[in-house]
Protein backbone atom coordinates (compact mmCIF):
# COMPACT_ATOMS: atom_id res chain seq x y z
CA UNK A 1 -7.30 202.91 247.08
CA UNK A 2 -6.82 206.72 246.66
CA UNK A 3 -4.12 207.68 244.27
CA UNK A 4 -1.70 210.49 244.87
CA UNK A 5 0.03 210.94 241.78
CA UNK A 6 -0.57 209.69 238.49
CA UNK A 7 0.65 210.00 234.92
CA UNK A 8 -1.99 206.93 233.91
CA UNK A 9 -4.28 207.09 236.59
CA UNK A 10 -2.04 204.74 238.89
CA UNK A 11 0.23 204.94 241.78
CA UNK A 12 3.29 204.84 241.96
CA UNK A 13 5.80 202.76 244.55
CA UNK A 14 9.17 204.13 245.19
CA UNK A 15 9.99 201.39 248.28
CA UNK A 16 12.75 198.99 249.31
CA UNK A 17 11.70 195.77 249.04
CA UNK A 18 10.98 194.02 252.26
CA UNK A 19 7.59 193.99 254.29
CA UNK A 20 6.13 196.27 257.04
CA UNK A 21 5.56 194.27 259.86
CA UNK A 22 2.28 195.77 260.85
CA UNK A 23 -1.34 193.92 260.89
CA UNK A 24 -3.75 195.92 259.00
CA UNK A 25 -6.99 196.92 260.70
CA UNK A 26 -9.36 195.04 258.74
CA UNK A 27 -8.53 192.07 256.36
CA UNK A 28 -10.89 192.08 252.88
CA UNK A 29 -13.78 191.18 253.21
CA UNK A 30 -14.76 186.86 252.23
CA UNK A 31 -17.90 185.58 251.06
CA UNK A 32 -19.90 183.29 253.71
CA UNK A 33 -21.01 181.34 250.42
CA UNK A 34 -17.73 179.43 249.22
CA UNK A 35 -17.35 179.34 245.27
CA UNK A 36 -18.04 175.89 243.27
CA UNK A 37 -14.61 174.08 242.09
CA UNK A 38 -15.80 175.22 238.73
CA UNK A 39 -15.98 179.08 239.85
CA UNK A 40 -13.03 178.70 241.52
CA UNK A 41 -11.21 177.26 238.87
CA UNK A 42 -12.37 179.65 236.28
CA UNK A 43 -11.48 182.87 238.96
CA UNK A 44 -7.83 181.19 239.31
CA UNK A 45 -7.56 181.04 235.15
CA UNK A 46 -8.70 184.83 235.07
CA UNK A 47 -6.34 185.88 237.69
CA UNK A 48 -3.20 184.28 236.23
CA UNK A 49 -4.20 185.30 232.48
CA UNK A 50 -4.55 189.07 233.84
CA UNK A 51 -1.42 188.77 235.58
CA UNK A 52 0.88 187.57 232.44
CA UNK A 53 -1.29 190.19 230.39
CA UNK A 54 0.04 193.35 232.67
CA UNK A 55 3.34 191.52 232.90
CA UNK A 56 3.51 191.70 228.87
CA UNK A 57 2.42 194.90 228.30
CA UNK A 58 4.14 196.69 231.09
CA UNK A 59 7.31 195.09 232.49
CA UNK A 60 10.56 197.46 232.17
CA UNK A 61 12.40 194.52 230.01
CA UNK A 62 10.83 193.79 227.31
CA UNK A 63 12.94 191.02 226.69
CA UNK A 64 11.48 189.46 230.13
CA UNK A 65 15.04 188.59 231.06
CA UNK A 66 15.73 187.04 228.23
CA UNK A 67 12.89 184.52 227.89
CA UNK A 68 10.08 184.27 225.80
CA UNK A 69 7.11 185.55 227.28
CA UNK A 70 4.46 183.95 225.64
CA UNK A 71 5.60 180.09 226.65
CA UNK A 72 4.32 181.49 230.15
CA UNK A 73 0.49 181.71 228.83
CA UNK A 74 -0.61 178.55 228.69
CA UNK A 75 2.50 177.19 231.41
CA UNK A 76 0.05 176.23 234.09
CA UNK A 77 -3.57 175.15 231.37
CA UNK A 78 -5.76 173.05 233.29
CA UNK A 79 -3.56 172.97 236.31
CA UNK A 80 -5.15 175.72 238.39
CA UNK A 81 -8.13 174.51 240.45
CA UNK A 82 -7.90 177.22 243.03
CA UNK A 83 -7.32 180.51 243.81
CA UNK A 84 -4.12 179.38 246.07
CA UNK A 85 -3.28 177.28 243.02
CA UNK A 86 -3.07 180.62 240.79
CA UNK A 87 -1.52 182.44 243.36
CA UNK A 88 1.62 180.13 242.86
CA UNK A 89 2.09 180.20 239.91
CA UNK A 90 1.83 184.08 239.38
CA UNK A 91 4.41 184.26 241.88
CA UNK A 92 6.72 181.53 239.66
CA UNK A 93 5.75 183.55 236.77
CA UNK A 94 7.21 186.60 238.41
CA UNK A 95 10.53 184.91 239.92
CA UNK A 96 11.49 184.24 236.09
CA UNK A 97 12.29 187.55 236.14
CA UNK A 98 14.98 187.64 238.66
CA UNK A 99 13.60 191.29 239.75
CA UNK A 100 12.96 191.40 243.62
CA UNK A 101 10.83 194.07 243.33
CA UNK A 102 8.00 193.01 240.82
CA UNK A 103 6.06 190.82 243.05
CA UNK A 104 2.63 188.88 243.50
CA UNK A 105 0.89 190.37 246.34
CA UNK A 106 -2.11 187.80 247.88
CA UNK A 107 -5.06 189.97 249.30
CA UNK A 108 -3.60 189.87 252.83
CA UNK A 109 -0.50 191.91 251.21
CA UNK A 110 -1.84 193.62 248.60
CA UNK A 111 -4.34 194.99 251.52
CA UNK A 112 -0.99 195.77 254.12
CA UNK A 113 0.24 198.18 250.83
CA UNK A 114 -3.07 199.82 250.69
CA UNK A 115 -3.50 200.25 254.50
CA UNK A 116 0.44 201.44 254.68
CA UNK A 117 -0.78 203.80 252.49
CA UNK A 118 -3.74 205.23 254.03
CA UNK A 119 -1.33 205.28 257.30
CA UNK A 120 -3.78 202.66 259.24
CA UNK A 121 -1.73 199.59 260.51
CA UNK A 122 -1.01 197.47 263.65
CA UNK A 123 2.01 195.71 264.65
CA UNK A 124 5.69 195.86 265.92
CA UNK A 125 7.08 198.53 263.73
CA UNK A 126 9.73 197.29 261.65
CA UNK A 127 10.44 196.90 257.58
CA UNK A 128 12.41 193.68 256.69
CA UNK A 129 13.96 191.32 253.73
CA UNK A 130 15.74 188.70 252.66
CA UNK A 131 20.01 189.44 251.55
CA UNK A 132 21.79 186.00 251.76
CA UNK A 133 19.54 183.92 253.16
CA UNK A 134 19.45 185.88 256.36
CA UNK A 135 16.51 187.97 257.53
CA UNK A 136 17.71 191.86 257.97
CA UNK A 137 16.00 194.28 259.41
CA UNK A 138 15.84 197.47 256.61
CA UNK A 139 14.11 200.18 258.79
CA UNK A 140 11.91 200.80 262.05
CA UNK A 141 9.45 203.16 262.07
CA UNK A 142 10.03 206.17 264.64
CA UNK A 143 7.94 205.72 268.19
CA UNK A 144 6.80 202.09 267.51
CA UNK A 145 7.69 199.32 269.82
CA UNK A 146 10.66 198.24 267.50
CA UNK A 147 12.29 201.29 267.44
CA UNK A 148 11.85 202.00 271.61
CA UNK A 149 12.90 198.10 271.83
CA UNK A 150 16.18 199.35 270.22
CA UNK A 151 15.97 197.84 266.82
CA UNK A 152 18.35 198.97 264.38
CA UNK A 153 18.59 198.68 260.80
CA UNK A 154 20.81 195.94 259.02
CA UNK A 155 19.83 193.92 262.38
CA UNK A 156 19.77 190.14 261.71
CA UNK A 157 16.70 188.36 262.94
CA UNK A 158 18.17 185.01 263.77
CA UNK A 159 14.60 183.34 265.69
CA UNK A 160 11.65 184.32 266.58
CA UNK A 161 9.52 183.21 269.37
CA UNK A 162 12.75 180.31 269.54
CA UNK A 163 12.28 179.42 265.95
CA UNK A 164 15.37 179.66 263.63
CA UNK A 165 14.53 182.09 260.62
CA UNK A 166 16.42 179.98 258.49
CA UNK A 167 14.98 179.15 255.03
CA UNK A 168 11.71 180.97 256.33
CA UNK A 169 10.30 183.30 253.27
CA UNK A 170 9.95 187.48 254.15
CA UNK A 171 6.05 186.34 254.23
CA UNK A 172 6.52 183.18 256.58
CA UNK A 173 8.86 185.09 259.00
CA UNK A 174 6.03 188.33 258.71
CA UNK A 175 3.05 185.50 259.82
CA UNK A 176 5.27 184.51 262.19
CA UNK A 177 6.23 188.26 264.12
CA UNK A 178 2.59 189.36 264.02
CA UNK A 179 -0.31 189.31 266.16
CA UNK A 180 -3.14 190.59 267.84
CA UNK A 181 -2.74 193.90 269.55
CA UNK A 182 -0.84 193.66 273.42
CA UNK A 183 0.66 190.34 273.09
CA UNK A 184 4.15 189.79 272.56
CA UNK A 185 6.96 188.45 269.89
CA UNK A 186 10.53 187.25 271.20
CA UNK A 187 13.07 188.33 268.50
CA UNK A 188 16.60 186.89 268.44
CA UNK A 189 19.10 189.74 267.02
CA UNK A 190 22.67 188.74 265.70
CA UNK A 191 24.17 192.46 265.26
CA UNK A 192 28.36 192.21 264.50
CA UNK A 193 28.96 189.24 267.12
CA UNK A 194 26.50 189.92 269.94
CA UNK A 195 23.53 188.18 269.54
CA UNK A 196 20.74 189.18 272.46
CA UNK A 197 16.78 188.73 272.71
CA UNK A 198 13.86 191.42 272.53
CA UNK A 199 10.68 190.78 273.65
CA UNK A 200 7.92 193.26 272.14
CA UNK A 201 4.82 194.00 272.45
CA UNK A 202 2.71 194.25 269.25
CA UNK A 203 0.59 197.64 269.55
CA UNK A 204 -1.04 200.11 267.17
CA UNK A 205 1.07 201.38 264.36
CA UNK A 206 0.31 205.64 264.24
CA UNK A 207 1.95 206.39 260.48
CA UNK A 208 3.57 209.58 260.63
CA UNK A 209 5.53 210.50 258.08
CA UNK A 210 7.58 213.82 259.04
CA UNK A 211 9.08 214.77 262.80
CA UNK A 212 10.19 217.88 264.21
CA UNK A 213 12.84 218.49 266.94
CA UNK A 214 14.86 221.69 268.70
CA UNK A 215 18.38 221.37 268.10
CA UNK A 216 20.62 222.94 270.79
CA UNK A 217 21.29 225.67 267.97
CA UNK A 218 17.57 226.97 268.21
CA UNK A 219 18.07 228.94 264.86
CA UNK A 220 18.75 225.71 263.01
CA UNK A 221 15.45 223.84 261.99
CA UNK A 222 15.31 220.36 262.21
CA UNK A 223 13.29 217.45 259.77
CA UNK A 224 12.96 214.40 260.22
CA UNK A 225 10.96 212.45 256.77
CA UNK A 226 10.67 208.47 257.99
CA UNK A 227 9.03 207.31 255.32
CA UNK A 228 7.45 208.32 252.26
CA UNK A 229 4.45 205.66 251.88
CA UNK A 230 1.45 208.31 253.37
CA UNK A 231 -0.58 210.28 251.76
CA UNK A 232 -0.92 212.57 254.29
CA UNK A 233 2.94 213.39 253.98
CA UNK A 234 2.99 216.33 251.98
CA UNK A 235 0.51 218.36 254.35
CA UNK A 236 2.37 217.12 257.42
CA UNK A 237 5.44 218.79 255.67
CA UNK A 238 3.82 221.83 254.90
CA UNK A 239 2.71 222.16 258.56
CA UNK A 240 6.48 221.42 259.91
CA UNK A 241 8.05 223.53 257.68
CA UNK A 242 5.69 226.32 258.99
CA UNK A 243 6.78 225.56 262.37
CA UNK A 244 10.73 225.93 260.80
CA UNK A 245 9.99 228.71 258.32
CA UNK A 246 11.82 231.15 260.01
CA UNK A 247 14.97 229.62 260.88
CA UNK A 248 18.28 230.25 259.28
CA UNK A 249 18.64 226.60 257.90
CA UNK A 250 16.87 223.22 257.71
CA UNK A 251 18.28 219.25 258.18
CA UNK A 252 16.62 217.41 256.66
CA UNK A 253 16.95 213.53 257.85
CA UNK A 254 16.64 210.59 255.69
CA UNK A 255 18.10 207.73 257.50
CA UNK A 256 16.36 204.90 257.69
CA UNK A 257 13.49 206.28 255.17
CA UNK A 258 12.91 202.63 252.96
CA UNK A 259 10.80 204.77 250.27
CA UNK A 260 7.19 205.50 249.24
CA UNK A 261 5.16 206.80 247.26
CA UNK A 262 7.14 208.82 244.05
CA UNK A 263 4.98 211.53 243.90
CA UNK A 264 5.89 212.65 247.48
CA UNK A 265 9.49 212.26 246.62
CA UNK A 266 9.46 214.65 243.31
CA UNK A 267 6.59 217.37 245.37
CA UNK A 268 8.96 217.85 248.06
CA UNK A 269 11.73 217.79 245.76
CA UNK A 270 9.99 220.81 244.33
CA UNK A 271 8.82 222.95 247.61
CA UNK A 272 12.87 223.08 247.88
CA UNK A 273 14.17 223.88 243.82
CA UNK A 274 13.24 226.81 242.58
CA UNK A 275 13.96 225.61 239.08
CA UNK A 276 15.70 222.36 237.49
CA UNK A 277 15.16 219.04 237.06
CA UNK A 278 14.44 216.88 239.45
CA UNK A 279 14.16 212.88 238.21
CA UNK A 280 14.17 211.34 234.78
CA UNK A 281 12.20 208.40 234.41
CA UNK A 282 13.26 205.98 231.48
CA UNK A 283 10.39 203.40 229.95
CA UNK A 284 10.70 200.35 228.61
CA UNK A 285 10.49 202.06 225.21
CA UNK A 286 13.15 204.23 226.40
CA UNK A 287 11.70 207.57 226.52
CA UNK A 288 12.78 209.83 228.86
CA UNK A 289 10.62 211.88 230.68
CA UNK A 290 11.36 214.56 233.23
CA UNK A 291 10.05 215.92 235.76
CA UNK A 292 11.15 219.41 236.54
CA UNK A 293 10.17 222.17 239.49
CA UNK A 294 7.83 224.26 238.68
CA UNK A 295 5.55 225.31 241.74
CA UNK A 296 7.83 227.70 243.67
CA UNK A 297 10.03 227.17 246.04
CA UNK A 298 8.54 226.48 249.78
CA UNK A 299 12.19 227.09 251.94
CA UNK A 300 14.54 228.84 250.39
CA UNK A 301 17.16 229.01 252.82
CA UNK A 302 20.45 226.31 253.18
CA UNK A 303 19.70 223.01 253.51
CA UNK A 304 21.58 219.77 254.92
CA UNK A 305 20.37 216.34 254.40
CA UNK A 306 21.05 213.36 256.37
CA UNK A 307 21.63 210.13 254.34
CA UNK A 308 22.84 206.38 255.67
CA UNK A 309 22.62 202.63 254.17
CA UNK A 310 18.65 202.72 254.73
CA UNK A 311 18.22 205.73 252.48
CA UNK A 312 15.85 204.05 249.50
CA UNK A 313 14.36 204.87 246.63
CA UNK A 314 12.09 207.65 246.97
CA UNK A 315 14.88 208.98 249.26
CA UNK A 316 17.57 208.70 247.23
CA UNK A 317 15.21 210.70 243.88
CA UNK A 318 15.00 213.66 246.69
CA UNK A 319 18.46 213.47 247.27
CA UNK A 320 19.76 213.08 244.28
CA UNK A 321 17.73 216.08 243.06
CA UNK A 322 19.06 218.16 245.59
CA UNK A 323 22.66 217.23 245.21
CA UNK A 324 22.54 217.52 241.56
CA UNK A 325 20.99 220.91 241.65
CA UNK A 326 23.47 221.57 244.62
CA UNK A 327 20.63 222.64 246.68
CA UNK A 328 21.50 220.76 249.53
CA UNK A 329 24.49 218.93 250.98
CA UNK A 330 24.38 215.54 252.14
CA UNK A 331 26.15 214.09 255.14
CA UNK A 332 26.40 210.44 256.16
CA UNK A 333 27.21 207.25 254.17
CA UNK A 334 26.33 206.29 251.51
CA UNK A 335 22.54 205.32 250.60
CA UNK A 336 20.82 202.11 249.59
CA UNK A 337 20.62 202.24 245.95
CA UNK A 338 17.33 201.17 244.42
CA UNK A 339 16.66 203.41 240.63
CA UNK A 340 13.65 201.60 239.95
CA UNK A 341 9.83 202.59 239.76
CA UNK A 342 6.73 200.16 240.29
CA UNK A 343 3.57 200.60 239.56
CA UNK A 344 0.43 199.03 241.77
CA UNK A 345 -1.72 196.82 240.17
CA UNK A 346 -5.08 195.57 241.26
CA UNK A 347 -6.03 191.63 240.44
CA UNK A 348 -8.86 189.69 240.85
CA UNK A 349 -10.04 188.30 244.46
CA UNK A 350 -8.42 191.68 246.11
CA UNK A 351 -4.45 190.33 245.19
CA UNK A 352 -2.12 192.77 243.54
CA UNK A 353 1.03 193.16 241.72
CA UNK A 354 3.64 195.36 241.75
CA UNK A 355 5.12 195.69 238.33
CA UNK A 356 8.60 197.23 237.86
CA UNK A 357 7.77 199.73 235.03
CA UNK A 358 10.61 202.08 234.81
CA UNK A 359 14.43 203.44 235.88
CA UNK A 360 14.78 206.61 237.26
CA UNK A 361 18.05 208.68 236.69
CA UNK A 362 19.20 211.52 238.80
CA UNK A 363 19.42 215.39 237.18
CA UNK A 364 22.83 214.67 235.73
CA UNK A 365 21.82 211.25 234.11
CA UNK A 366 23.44 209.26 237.11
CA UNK A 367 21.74 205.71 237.63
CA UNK A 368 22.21 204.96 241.11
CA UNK A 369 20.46 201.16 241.03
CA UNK A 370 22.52 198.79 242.67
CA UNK A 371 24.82 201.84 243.72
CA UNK A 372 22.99 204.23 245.99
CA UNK A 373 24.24 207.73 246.42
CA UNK A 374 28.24 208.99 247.91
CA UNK A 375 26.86 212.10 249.95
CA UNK A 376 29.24 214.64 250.11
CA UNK A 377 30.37 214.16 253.22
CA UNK A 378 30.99 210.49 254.69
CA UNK A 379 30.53 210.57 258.46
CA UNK A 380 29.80 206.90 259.95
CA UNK A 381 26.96 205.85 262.73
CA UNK A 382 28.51 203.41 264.62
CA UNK A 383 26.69 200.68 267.32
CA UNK A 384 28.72 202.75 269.91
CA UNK A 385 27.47 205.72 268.99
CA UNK A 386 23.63 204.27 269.11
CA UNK A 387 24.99 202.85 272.48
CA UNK A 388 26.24 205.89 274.23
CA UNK A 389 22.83 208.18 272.64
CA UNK A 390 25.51 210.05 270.44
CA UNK A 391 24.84 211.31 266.80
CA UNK A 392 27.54 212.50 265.02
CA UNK A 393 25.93 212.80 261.57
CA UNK A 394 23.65 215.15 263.52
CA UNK A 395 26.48 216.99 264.88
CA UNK A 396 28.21 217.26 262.17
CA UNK A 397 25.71 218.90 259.87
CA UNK A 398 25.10 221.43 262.74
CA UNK A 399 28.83 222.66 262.65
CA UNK A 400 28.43 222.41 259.11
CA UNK A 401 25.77 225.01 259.26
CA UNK A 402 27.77 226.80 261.35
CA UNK A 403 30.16 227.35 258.38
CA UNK A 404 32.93 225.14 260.58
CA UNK A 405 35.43 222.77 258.78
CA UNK A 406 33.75 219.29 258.54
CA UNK A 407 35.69 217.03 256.50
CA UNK A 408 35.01 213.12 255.69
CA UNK A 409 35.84 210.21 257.80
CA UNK A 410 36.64 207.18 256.52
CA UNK A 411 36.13 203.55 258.41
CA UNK A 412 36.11 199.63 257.74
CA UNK A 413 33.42 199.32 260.37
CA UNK A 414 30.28 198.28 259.15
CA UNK A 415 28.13 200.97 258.10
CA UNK A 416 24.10 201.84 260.14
């Protein structure tokens, strides 16, 4: 895997938890020659006892929500005869933590996250996870067959191909939506009461990161960052920003972006600061360190960001920078809520982890885990809106721009 930032020679993960739906292009390769039950055995001891190592030395709570860690070393002795075998019980290791976001990742997942980041992947085009038993979509990548099929986040996936998604895991529902290239899945959707059917057709997955539209107001630039996983995000930024360079303002839009990669968060962070901080990230030892512009700012001109529900992680550190630093102002609702860092870990027989290392805090200490962030001005996305092609956040940070009155609006409809 290439690596795009590093502070220990490791990447970074600022994402949502959930799973791209997307079939990478090439699964690891398997030997022809299967292993002995001896080999085996010994590759499933060496996996688990690396896993419960990195666990030990690197989780964020060192008091391993409150358990003792070392009764987990020997928990499975003489009990793993597989790799499958290992793979369980890694993955009951890790639930002991009650942390959604440190997770086992088998070698078909751990090689999804690698191809996600290299921006090679096949499939439908949508992010999802599990919140109350119910399968949600969290975000659908921009020109994919979800997002033309009309897939909108916080959408319920109540079947697939006529199966009930109840007590499916993320993974079994994710074996279940893909497949091969041109065929098709039948999704069920429950969104508010209606409840209707898509059938979509699985194709290739292009990864852009970063969109560019005109706006009716042609000296108003326009942004659009979908998600932050690629590492070629930061020179398809430069490029669009290029292309906007000369305009009298920039919108920046963040809806719907689950997270990515943390470096790309804090670099574009700093092509907009000219000074300041921009994150803090807190240890498990609890040293703070920051991370603060330094490069120069890229666009120096005002700036609006768009924020919703399906703002995560790496989009909430760029927002939060550029609130904090009142850089920017941000217009929508209010954003996910995920302060938490992992790091990527490679295993043994191509499986990873993902190891929560670290909180992150916004310039003016603010933890926003658990609470996302209030932009500055609320201004709802309704299903009506979506319905009748009308954007309001949108149109509201254009009259903002225009230095016209735009003032909050408050609803009890559910939020997009």
């Amino acid at each position: 895997m290439k690596i795009s930032f590093s502070v220990r020679n490791v990447p970074f993960l600022m994402g949502c938890l959930g799973m791209l739906l997307c079939s990478a292009c090439q699964m690891p390769h398997s030997s022809n020659n299967p292993a002995s039950p001896e080999e085996m055995k010994r590759q499933a001891e060496d996996l688990y006892q690396q896993a419960w190592t990195m666990l030990g030395e690197e989780y964020v709570d060192r008091h391993f929500n409150g358990q003792d860690w070392s009764t987990w070393k020997d928990r499975f002795k003489d009990k793993l005869k597989t790799p499958e075998d290992a793979y369980v019980a890694v993955q009951t290791m890790t639930a002991s933590l009650n942390d959604e976001y440190t997770r086992f990742l088998p070698p078909r997942e751990m090689h999804e996250q690698s191809m996600s980041i290299d921006s090679r992947l096949y499939g439908v085009g949508i992010q999802i996870s599990l919140h109350g038993g119910k399968l949600i979509v969290l975000a659908t990548i921009d020109d994919t067959p979800a997002k033309k099929a009309g897939l909108m986040p916080n959408d319920i996936i109540t079947r697939i191909d006529g199966h009930e998604t109840a007590g499916l895991s993320v993974e079994d529902a994710a074996d279940r939506i893909r497949g091969p290239k041109g065929t098709k899945v039948s999704l069920t959707i429950l969104r508010g009461a209606k409840v209707f059917t898509k059938s979509i057709e699985r194709d290739e997955i292009k990864i852009h990161s970063v969109f560019t539209k005109p706006l009716s107001d042609k000296n108003i630039g326009y942004i659009r960052l979908s998600t932050f996983i690629s590492e070629d995000m930061l020179s398809e930024l430069d490029e669009a920003l290029e292309k906007e360079d000369q305009k009298s303002a920039l919108i920046i839009d963040l809806r719907g972006n689950y997270g990515g990669l943390f470096s790309n968060a804090t670099e574009i962070a700093d092509m907009l600061l000219d000074k300041g901080d921009i994150v803090a990230v807190v240890d498990r030892e609890h040293q703070k360190r920051v991370r603060k512009a330094h490069t120069g700012v890229r666009y120096s001109r005002p700036v609006v960001l768009l924020i919703d529900g399906g703002s995560a992680s790496a989009s909430e550190i760029l927002s939060g920078a550029l609130k904090d630093n009142h850089r920017a102002t941000l217009i929508g609702t209010r954003s996910f809520g995920k302060g938490l860092v992992q790091k990527i870990n490679m295993l043994p027989l191509d499986s990873g982890l993902n190891i929560t290392i670290s909180k992150y805090l916004t310039p003016n200490g603010t933890d926003i885990h658990k609470k996302g962030i209030e932009p500055n001005i609320n201004i709802p996305f309704t299903e009506e809106n979506f319905k009748h092609h009308q954007d309001p956040q949108l149109d509201a940070a254009i009259r903002f721009l225009h230095h016209e009155k735009v003032s909050s609006v408050m609803t009890s409809q559910h939020r997009l």
